[in-house]
Protein backbone atom coordinates (compact mmCIF):
# COMPACT_ATOMS: atom_id res chain seq x y z
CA UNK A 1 17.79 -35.26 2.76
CA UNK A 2 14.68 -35.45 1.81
CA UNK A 3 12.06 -34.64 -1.15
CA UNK A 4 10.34 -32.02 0.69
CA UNK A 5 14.12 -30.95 2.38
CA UNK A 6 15.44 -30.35 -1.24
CA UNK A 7 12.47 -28.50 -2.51
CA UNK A 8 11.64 -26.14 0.38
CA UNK A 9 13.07 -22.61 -0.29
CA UNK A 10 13.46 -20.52 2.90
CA UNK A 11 11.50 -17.28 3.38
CA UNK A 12 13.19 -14.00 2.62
CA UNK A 13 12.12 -10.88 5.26
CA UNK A 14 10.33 -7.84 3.48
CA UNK A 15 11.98 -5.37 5.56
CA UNK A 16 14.26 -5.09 8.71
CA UNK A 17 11.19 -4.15 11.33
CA UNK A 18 10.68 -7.78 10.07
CA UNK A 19 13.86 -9.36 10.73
CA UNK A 20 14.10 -7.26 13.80
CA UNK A 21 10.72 -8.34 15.66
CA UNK A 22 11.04 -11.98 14.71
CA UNK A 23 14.48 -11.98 16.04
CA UNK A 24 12.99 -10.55 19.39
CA UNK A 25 9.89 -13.39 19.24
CA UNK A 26 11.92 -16.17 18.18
CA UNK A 27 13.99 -15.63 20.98
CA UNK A 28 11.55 -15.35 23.20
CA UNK A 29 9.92 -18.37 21.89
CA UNK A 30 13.51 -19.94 22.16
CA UNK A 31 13.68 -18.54 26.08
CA UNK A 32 10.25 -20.63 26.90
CA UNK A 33 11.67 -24.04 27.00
CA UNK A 34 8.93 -26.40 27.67
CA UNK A 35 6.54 -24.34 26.12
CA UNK A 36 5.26 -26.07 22.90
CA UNK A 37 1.67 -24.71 22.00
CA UNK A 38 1.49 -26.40 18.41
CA UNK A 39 2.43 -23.67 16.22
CA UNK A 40 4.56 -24.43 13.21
CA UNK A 41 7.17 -21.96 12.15
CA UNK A 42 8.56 -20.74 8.88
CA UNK A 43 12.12 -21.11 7.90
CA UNK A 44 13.78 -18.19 7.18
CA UNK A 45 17.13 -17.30 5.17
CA UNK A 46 19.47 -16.50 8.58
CA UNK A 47 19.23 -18.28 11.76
CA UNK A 48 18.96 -15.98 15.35
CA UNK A 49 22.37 -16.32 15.73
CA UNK A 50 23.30 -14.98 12.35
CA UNK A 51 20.94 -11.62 13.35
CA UNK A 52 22.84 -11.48 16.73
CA UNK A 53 25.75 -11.49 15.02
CA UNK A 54 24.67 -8.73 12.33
CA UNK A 55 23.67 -6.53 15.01
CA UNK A 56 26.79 -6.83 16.88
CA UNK A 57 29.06 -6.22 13.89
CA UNK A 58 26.79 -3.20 13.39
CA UNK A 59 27.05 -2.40 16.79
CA UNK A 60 31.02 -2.55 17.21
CA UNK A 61 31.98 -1.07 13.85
CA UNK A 62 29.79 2.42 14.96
CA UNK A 63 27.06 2.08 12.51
CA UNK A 64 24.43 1.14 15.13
CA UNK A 65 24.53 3.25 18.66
CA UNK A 66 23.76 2.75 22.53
CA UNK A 67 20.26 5.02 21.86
CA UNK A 68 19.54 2.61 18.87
CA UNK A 69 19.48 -0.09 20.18
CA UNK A 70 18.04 1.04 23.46
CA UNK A 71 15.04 2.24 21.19
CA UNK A 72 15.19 -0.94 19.27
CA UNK A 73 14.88 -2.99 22.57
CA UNK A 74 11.99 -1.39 23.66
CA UNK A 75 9.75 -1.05 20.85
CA UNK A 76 10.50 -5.14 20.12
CA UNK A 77 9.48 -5.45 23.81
CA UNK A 78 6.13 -3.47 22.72
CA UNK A 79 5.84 -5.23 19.47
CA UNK A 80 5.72 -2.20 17.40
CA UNK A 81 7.51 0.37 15.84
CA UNK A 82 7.20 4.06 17.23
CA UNK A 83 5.05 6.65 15.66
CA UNK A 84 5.94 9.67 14.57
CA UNK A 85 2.84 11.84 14.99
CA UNK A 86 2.70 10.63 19.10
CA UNK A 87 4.78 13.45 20.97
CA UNK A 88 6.69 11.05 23.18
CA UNK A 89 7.63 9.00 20.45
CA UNK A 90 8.60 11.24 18.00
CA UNK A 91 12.23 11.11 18.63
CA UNK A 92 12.08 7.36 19.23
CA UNK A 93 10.54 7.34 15.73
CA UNK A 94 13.66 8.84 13.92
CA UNK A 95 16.20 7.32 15.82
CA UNK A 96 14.00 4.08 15.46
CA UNK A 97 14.05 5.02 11.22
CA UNK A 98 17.92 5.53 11.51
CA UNK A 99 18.25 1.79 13.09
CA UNK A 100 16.13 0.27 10.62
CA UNK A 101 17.86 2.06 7.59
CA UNK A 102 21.34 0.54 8.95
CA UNK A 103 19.78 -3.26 9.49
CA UNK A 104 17.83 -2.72 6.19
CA UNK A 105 21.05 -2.03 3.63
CA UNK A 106 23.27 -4.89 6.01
CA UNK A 107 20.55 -7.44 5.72
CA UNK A 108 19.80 -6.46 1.88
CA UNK A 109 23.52 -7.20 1.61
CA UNK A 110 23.33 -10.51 3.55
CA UNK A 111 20.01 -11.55 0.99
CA UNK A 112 17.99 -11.45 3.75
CA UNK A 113 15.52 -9.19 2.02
CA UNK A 114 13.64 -9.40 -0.46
């Protein structure tokens, strides 16, 4: 290992909308293969597979639902959460809150957050 190996601290997340839309982009990013455009990316705390495997647990033990992660998927896909004051999100929005609650208090618990 190296000087700069044994110095560098990993980045925590600030929140789980963070966590949950650089899971989405990283795999994504991951997905491209080939596709290098120069960027250079920060480490983080938990790998993608240790955020797959959260939200599976989560998932199969009943504290994440089918219409969770359905809204989950498609507001990563949009790159944004869903707001509250627009009409046709407003349900999205508090099943969206519910979601992020659940990933915030697992990942808090994991020392993911900060």
């Amino acid at each position: 290992m190296t000087e700069i190996q044994a110095n560098y601290t990993p980045e925590k997340f600030q929140n789980a909308e963070q966590i949950w839309f650089w899971f989405l982009y990283s795999k994504s990013v991951r997905n491209d293969i080939g596709q290098n455009n120069g960027r250079t990316s920060t480490r983080r705390v938990c790998e993608l597979v240790d955020v797959e495997t959260l939200i599976t647990k989560l998932y199969l033990s009943g504290k994440l639902n089918d219409a969770q992660l359905a809204v989950m998927k498609e507001f990563g896909d949009r790159r944004r959460a869903p707001h509250q004051y627009i009409w046709r999100e407003n349900h999205a929005a508090a099943i969206w809150n519910t979601a992020m609650q659940t990933l915030d208090a697992a990942a808090r618990e994991k020392g993911w957050i900060e």
